[in-house]
C-alpha atoms as a PDB file:
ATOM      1  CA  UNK A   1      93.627 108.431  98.535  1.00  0.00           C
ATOM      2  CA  UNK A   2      94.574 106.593  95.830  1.00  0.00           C
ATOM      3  CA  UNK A   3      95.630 103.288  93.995  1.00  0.00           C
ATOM      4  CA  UNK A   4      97.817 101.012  96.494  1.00  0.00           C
ATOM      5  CA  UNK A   5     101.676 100.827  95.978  1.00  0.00           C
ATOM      6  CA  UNK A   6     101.745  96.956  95.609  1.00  0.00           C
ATOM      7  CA  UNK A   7     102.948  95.524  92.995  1.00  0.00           C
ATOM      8  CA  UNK A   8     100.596  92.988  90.882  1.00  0.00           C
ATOM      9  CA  UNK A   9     101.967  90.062  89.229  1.00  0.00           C
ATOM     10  CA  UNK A  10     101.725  91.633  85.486  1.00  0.00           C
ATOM     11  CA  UNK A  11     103.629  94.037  86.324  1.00  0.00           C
ATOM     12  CA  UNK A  12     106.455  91.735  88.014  1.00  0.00           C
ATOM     13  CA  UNK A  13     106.532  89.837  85.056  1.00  0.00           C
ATOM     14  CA  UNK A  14     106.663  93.613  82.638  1.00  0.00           C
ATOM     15  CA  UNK A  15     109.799  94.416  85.435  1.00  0.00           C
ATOM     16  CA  UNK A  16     111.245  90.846  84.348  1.00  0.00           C
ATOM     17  CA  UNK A  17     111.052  91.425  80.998  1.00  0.00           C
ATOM     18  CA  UNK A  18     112.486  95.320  81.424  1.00  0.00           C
ATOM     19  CA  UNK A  19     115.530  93.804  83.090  1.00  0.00           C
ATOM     20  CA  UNK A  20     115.913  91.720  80.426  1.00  0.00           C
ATOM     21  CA  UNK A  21     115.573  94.233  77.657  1.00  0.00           C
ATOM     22  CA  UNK A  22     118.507  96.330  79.290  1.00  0.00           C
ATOM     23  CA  UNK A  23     120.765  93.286  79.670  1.00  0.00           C
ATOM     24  CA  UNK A  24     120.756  92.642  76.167  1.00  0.00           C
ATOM     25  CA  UNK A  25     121.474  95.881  74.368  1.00  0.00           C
ATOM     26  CA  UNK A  26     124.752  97.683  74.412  1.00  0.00           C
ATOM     27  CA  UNK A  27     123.400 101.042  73.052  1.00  0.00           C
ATOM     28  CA  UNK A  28     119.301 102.380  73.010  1.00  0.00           C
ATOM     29  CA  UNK A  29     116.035 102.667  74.525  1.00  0.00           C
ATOM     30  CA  UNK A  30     113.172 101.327  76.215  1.00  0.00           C
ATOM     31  CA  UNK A  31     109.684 102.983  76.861  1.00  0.00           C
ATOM     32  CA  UNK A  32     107.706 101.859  78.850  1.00  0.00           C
ATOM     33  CA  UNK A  33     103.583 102.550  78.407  1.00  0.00           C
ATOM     34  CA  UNK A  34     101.068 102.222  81.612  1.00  0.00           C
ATOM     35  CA  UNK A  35      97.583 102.750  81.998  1.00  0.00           C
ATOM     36  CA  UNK A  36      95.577 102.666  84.672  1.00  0.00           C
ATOM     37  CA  UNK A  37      98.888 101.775  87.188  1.00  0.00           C
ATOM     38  CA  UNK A  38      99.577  98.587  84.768  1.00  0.00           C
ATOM     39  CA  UNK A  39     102.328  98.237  82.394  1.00  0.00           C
ATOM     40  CA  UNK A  40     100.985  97.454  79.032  1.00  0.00           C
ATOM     41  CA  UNK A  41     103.372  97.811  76.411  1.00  0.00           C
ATOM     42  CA  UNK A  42     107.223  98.111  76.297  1.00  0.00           C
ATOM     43  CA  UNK A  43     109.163  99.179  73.363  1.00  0.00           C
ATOM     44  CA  UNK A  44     113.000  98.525  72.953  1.00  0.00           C
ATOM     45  CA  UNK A  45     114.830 100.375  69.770  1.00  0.00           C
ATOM     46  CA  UNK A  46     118.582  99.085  69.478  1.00  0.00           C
ATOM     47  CA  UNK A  47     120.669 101.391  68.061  1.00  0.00           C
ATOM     48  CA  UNK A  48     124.234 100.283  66.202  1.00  0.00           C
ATOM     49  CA  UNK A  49     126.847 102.431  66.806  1.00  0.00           C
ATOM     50  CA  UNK A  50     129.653 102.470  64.390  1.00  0.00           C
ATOM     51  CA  UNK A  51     132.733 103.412  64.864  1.00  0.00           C
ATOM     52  CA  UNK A  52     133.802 106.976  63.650  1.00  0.00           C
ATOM     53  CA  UNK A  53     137.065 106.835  61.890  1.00  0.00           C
ATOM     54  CA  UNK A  54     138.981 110.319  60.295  1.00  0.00           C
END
């Protein structure tokens, strides 16, 4: 039936570092890459917003 729904201990420590990412950025992204059920890469882009002034 398929792959079970636990989660291993990479991928608690990719969720750890995922929390963290979004904690420390006011404005952006993250991706997040998996293969074969496993995180394996996670890319955070900050973006600076400035402010917009007539």
């Amino acid at each position: 039936m398929g792959k079970s729904n636990k989660i291993g201990a990479e991928n608690v420590k990719a969720l750890m570092e995922i929390a963290s990412a979004i904690k420390s950025m006011n404005h952006g992204s993250i991706e997040i890459i998996v293969q074969d059920f496993k995180i394996i890469q996670i890319n955070k882009t900050d973006k600076i917003r400035l402010d917009k002034k007539s």
